[in-house]
C-alpha atoms as a PDB file:
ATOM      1  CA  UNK A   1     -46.482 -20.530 -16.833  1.00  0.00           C
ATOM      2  CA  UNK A   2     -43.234 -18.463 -17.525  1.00  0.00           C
ATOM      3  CA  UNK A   3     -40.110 -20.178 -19.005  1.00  0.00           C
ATOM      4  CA  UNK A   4     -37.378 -22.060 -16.814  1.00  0.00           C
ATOM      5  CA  UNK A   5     -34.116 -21.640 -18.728  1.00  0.00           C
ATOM      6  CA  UNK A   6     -34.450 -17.704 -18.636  1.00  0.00           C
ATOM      7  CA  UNK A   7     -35.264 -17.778 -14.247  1.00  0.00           C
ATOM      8  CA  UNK A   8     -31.604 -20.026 -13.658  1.00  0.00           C
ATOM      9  CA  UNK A   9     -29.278 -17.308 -12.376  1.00  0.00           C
ATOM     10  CA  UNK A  10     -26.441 -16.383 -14.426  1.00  0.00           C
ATOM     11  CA  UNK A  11     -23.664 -18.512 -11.739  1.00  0.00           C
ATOM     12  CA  UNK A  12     -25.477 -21.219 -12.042  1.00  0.00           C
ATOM     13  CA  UNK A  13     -26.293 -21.634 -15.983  1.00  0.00           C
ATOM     14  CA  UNK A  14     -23.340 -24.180 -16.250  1.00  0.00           C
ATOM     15  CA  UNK A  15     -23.503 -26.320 -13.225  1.00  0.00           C
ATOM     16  CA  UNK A  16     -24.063 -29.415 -14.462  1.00  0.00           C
ATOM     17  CA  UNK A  17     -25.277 -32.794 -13.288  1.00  0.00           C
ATOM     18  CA  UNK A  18     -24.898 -36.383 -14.345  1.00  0.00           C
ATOM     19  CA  UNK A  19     -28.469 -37.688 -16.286  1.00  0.00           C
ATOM     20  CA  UNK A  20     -30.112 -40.816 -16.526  1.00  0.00           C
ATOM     21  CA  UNK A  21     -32.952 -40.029 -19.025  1.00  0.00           C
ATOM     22  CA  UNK A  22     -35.406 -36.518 -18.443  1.00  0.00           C
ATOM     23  CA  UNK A  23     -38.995 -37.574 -19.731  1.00  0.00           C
ATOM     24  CA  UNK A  24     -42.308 -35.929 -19.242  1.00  0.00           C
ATOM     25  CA  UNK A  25     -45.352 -38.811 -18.379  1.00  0.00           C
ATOM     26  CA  UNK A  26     -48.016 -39.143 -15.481  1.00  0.00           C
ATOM     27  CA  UNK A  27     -46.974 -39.177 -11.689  1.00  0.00           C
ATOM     28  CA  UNK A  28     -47.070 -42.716 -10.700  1.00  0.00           C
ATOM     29  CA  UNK A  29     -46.478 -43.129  -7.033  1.00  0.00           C
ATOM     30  CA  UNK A  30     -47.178 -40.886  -3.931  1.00  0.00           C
ATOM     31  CA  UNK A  31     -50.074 -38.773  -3.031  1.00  0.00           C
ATOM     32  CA  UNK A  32     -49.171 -36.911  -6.408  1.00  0.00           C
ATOM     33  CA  UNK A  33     -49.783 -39.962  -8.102  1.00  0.00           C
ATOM     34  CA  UNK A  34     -52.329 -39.878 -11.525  1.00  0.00           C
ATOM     35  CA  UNK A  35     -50.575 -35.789 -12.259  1.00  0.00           C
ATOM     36  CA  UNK A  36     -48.836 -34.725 -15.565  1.00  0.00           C
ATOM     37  CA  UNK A  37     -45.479 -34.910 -14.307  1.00  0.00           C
ATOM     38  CA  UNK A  38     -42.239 -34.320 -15.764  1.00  0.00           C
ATOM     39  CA  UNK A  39     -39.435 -36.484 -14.439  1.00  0.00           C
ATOM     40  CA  UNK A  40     -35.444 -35.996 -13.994  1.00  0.00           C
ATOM     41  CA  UNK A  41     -33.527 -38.942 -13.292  1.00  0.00           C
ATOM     42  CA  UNK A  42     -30.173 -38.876 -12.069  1.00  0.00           C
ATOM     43  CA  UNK A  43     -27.313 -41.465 -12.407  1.00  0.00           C
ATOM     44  CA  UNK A  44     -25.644 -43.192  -9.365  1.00  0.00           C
ATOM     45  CA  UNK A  45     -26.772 -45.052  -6.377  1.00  0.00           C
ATOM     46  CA  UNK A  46     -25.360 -45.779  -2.973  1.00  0.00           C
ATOM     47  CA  UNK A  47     -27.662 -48.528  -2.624  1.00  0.00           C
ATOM     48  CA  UNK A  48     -28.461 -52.145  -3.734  1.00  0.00           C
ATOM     49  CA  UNK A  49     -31.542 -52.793  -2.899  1.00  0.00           C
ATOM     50  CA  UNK A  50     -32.874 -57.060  -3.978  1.00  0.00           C
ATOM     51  CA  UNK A  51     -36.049 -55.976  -5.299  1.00  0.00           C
ATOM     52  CA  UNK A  52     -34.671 -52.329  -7.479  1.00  0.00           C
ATOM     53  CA  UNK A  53     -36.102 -51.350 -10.215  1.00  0.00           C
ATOM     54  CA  UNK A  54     -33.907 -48.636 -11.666  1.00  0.00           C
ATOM     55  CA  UNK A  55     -30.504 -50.548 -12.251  1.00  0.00           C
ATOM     56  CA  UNK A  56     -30.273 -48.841 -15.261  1.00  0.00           C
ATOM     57  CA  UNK A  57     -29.158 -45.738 -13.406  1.00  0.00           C
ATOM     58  CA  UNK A  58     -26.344 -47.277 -11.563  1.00  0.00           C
ATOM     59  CA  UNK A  59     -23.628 -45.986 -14.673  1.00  0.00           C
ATOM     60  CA  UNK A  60     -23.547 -43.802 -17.347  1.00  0.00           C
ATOM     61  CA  UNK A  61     -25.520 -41.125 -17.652  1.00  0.00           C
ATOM     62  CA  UNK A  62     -24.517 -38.009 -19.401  1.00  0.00           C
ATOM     63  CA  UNK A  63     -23.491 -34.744 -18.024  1.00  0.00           C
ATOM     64  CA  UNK A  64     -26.024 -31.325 -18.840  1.00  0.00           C
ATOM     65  CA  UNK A  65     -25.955 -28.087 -17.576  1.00  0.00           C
ATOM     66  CA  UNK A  66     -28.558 -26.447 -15.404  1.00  0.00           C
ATOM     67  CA  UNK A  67     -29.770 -24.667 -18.785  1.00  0.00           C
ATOM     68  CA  UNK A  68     -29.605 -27.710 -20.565  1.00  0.00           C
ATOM     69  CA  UNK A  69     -31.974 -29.503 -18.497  1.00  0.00           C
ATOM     70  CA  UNK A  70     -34.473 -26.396 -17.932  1.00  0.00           C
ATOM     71  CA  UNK A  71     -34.765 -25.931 -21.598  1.00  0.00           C
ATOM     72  CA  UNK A  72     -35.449 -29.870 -22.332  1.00  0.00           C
ATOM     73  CA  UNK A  73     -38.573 -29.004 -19.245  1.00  0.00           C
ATOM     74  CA  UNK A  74     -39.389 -26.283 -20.631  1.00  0.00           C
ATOM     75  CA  UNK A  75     -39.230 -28.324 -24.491  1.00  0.00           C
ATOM     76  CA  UNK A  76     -42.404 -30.301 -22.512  1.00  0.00           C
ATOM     77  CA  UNK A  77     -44.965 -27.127 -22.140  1.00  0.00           C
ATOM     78  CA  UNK A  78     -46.233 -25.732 -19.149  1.00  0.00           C
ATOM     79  CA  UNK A  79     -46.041 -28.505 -16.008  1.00  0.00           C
ATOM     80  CA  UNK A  80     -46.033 -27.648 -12.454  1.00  0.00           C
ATOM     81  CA  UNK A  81     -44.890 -30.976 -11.280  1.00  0.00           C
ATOM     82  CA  UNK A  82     -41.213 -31.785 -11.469  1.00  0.00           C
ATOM     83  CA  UNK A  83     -39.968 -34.776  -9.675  1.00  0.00           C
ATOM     84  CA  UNK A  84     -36.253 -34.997  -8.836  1.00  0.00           C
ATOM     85  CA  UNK A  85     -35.434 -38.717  -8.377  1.00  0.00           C
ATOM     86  CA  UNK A  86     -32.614 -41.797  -9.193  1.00  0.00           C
ATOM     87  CA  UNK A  87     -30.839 -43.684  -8.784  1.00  0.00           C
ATOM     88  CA  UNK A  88     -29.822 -41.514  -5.577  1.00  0.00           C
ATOM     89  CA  UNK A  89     -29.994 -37.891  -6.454  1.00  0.00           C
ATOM     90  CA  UNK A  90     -28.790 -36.632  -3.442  1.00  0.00           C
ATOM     91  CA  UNK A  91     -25.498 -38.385  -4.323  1.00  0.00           C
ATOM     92  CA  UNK A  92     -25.134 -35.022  -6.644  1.00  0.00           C
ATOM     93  CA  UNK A  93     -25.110 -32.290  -4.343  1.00  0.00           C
ATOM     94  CA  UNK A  94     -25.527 -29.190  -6.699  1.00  0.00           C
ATOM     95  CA  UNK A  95     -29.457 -30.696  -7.035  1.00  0.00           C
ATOM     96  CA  UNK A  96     -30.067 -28.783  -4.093  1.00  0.00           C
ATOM     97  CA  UNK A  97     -29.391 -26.124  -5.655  1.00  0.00           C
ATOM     98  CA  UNK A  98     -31.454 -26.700  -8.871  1.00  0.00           C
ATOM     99  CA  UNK A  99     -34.388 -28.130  -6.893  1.00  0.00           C
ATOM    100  CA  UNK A 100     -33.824 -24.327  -5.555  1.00  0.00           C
ATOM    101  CA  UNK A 101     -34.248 -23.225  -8.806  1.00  0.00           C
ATOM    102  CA  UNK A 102     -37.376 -24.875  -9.901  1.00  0.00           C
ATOM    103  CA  UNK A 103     -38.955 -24.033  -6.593  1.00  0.00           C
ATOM    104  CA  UNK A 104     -38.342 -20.060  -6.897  1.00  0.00           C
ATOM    105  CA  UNK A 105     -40.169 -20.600 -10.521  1.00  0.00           C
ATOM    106  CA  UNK A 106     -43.657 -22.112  -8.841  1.00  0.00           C
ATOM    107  CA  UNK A 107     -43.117 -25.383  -9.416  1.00  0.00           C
ATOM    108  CA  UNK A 108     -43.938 -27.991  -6.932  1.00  0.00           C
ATOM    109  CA  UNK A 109     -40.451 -30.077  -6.633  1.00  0.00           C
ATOM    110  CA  UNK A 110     -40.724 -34.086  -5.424  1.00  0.00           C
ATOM    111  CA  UNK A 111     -37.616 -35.104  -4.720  1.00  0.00           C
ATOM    112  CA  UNK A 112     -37.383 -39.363  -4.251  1.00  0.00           C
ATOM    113  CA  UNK A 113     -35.128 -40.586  -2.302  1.00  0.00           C
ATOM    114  CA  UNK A 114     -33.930 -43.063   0.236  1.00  0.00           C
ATOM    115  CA  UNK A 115     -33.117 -40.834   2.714  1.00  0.00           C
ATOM    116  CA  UNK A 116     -29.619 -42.644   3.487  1.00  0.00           C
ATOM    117  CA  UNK A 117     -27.852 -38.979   2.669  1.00  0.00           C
ATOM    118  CA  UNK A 118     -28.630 -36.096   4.902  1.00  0.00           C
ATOM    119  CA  UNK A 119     -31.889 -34.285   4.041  1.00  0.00           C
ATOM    120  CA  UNK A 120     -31.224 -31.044   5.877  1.00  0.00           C
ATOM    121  CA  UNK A 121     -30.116 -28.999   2.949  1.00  0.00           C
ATOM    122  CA  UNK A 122     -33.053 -29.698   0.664  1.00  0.00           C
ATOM    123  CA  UNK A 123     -34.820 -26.614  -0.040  1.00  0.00           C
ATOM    124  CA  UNK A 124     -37.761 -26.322   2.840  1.00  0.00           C
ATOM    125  CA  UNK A 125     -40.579 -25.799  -0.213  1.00  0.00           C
ATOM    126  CA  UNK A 126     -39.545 -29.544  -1.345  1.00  0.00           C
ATOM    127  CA  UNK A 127     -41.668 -32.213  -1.113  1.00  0.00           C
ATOM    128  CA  UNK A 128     -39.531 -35.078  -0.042  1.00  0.00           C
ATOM    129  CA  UNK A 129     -40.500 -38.455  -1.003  1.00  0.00           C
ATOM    130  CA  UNK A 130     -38.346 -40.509   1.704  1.00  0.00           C
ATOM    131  CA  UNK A 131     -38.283 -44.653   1.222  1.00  0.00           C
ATOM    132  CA  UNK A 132     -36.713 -45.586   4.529  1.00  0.00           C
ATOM    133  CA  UNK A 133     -35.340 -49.203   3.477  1.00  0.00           C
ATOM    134  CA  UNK A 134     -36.742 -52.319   5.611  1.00  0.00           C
ATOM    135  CA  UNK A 135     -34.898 -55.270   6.179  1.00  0.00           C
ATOM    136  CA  UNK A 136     -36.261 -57.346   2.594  1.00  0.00           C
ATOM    137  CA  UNK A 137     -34.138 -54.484   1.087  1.00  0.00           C
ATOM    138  CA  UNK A 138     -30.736 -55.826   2.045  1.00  0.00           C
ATOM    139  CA  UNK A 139     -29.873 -52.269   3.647  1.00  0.00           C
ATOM    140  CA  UNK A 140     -31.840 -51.583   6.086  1.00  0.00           C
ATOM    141  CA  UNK A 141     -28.219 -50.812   8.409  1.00  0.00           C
ATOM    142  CA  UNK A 142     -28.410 -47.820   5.645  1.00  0.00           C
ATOM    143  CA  UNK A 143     -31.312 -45.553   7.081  1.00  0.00           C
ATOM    144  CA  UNK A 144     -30.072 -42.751   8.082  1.00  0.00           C
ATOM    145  CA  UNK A 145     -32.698 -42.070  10.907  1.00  0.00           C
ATOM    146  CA  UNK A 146     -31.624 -38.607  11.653  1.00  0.00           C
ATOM    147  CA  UNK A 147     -33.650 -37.678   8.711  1.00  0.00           C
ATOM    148  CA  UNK A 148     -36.926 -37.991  10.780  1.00  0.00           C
ATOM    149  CA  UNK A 149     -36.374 -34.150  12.540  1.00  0.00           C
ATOM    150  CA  UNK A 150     -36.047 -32.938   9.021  1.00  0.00           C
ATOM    151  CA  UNK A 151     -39.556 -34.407   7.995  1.00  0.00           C
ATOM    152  CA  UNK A 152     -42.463 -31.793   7.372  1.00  0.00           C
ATOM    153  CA  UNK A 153     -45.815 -31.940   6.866  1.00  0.00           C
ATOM    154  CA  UNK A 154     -44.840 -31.430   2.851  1.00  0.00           C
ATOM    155  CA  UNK A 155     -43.163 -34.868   2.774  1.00  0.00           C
ATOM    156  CA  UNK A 156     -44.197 -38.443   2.606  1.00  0.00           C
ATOM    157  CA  UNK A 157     -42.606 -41.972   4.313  1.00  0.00           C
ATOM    158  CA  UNK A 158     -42.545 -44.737   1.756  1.00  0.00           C
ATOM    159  CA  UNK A 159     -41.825 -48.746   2.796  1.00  0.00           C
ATOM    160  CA  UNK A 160     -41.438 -51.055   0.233  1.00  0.00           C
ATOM    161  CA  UNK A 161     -42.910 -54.383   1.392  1.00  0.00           C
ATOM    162  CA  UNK A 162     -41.549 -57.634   0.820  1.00  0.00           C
ATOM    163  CA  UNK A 163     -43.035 -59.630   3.395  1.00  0.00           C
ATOM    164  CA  UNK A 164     -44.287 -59.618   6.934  1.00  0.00           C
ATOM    165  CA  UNK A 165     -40.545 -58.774   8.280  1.00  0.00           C
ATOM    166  CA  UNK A 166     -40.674 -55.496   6.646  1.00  0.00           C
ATOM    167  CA  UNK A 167     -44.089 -54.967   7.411  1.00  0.00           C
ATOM    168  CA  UNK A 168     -43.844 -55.428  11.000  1.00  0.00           C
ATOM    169  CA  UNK A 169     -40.708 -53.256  10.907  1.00  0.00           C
ATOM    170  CA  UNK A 170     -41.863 -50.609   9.303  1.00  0.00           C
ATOM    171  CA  UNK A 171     -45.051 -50.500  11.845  1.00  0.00           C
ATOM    172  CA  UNK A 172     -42.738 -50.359  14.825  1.00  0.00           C
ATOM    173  CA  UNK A 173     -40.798 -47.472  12.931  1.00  0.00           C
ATOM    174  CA  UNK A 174     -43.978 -45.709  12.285  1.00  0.00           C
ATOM    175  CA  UNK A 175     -45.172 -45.832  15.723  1.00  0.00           C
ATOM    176  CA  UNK A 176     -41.850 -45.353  17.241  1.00  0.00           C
ATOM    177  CA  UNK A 177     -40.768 -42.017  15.694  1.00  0.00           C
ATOM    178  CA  UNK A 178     -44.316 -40.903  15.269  1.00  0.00           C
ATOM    179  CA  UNK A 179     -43.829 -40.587  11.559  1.00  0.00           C
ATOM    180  CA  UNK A 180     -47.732 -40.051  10.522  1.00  0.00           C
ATOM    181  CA  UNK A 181     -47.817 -37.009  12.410  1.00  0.00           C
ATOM    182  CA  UNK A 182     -45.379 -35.056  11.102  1.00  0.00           C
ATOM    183  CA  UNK A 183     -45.731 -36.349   7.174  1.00  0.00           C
ATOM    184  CA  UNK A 184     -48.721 -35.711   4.931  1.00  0.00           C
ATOM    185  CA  UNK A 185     -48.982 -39.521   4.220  1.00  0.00           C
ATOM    186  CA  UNK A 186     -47.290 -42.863   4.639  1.00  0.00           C
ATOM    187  CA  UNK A 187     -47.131 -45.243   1.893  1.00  0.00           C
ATOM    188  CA  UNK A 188     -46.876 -49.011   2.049  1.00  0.00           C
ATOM    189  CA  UNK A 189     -45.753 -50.057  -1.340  1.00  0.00           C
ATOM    190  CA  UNK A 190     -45.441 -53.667  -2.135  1.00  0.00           C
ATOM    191  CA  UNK A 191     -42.965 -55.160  -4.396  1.00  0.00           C
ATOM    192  CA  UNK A 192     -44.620 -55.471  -7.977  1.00  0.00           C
ATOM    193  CA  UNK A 193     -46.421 -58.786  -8.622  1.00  0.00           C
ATOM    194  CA  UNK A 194     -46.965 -59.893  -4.840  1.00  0.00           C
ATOM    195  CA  UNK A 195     -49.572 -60.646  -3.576  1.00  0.00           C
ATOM    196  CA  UNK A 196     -51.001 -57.504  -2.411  1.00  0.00           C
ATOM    197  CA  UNK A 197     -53.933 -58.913  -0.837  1.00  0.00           C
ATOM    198  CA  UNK A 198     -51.592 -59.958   2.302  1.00  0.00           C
ATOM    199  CA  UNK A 199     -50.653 -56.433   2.766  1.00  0.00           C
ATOM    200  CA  UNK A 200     -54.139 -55.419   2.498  1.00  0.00           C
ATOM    201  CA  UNK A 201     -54.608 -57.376   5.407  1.00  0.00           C
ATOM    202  CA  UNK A 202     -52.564 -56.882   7.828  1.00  0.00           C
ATOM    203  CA  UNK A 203     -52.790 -52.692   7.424  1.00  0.00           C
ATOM    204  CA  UNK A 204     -56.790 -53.789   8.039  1.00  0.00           C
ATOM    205  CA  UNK A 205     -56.517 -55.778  10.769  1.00  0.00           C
ATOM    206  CA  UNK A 206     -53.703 -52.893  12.811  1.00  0.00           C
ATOM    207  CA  UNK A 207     -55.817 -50.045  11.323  1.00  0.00           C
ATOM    208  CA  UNK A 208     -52.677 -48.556  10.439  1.00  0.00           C
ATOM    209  CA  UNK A 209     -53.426 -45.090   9.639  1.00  0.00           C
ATOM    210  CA  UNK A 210     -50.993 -45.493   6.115  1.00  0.00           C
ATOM    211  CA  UNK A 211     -51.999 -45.143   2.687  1.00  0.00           C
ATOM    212  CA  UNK A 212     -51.170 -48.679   0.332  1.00  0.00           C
ATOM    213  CA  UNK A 213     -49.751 -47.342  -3.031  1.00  0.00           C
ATOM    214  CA  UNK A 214     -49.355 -49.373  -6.092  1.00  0.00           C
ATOM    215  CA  UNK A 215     -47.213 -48.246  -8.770  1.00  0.00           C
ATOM    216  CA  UNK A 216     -49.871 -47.059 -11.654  1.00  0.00           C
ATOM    217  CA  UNK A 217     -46.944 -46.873 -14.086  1.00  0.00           C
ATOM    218  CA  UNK A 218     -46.553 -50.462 -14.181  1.00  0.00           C
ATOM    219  CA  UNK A 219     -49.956 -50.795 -14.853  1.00  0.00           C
ATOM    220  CA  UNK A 220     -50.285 -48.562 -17.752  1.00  0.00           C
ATOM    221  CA  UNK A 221     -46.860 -49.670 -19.418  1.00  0.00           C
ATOM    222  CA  UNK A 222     -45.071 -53.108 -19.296  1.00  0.00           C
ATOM    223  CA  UNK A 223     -43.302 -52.409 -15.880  1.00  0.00           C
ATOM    224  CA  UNK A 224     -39.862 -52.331 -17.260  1.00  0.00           C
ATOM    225  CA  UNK A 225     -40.360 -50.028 -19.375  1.00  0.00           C
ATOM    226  CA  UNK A 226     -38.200 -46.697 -19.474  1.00  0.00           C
ATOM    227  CA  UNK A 227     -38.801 -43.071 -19.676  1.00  0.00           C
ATOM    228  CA  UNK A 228     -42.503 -43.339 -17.744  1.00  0.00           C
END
């Protein structure tokens, strides 16, 4: 696989965007989940969600150029998985252009995010993780629902599950906006260390045609731990 730094065009080379951490490790949510993967994180959220696990990207950060950051991908070997994810990265809005970027070199993009921010500038050869918040989230009044016409057959749904509330809620969504017919999967992720089981269940009993996803990261390293 060719070299990123040398594909960004020449007007772009010093746009720069505010970094969390950029790590390379295995995919660990998502269809995609189990793939060499290599990760940047940006900084800033406009969420505060009760059960987050990426606080850490609230502040700070440090500011690198688009060359900065392909060269530091490129430092990893050949990858064809780049995921683009937070904090909020959409918060930034010259990723859309690097997502652009990564996409014209053959590499499949996944961009997370919560799809609060409008999604219809996001390069069409994205795949867009979207985690539409239910109510055990504390903003659920923050879904942006518009988002749903700019959904493709690339992109997956996510729920985070705290409880039967946000199950039942994100069921109705599903089956209100049609949302497993125009994604390649919906995931029902419960919050770490619940009981998992109950979930289980009650997907089982509606036959909801969803996909449960655990986070394998947490499984492999202590969960809290950074830069995986």
């Amino acid at each position: 696989m060719r070299q990123l730094a040398p594909t960004c065009p020449s007007d772009l080379a010093q746009k720069r965007l505010r970094i969390t951490e950029v790590f390379h490790s295995v995919q660990g949510e998502s269809t995609w989940a189990g793939r060499p993967c290599s990760f940047v994180r940006l900084t800033g959220c406009n969420l505060r969600c009760t059960w987050c696990d990426s606080e850490y990207t609230f502040t700070g950060g440090d500011w690198k150029s688009f060359t900065e950051l392909l060269e530091t991908l490129d430092s990893y070997g050949p990858c064809s998985l780049v995921e683009i994810t937070g904090g909020e990265p959409l918060l930034q809005r010259d990723v859309l252009p690097f997502m652009t970027i990564l996409a014209d070199a053959g590499i499949d993009v996944l961009l997370e995010t919560s799809g609060s921010l409008d999604l219809s500038g996001v390069d069409p050869r994205v795949h867009k993780i979207v985690d539409f918040k239910p109510p055990g989230s504390g903003e659920v009044a923050r879904n942006r629902l518009e988002n749903m016409e700019f959904l493709t057959e690339r992109d997956e749904v996510k729920f985070v599950i705290t409880d039967r509330e946000d199950y039942e809620w994100a069921r109705a969504l599903i089956r209100e906006h049609s949302v497993r017919a125009r994604v390649r999967e919906v995931l029902l992720s419960p919050v770490f260390g619940s009981d998992y089981r109950e979930l289980v269940g009650w997907m089982l009993e509606d036959r909801l045609d969803a996909r449960l996803q655990l986070q394998l990261h947490k499984y492999i390293w202590a969960p809290d731990t950074k830069g995986v």
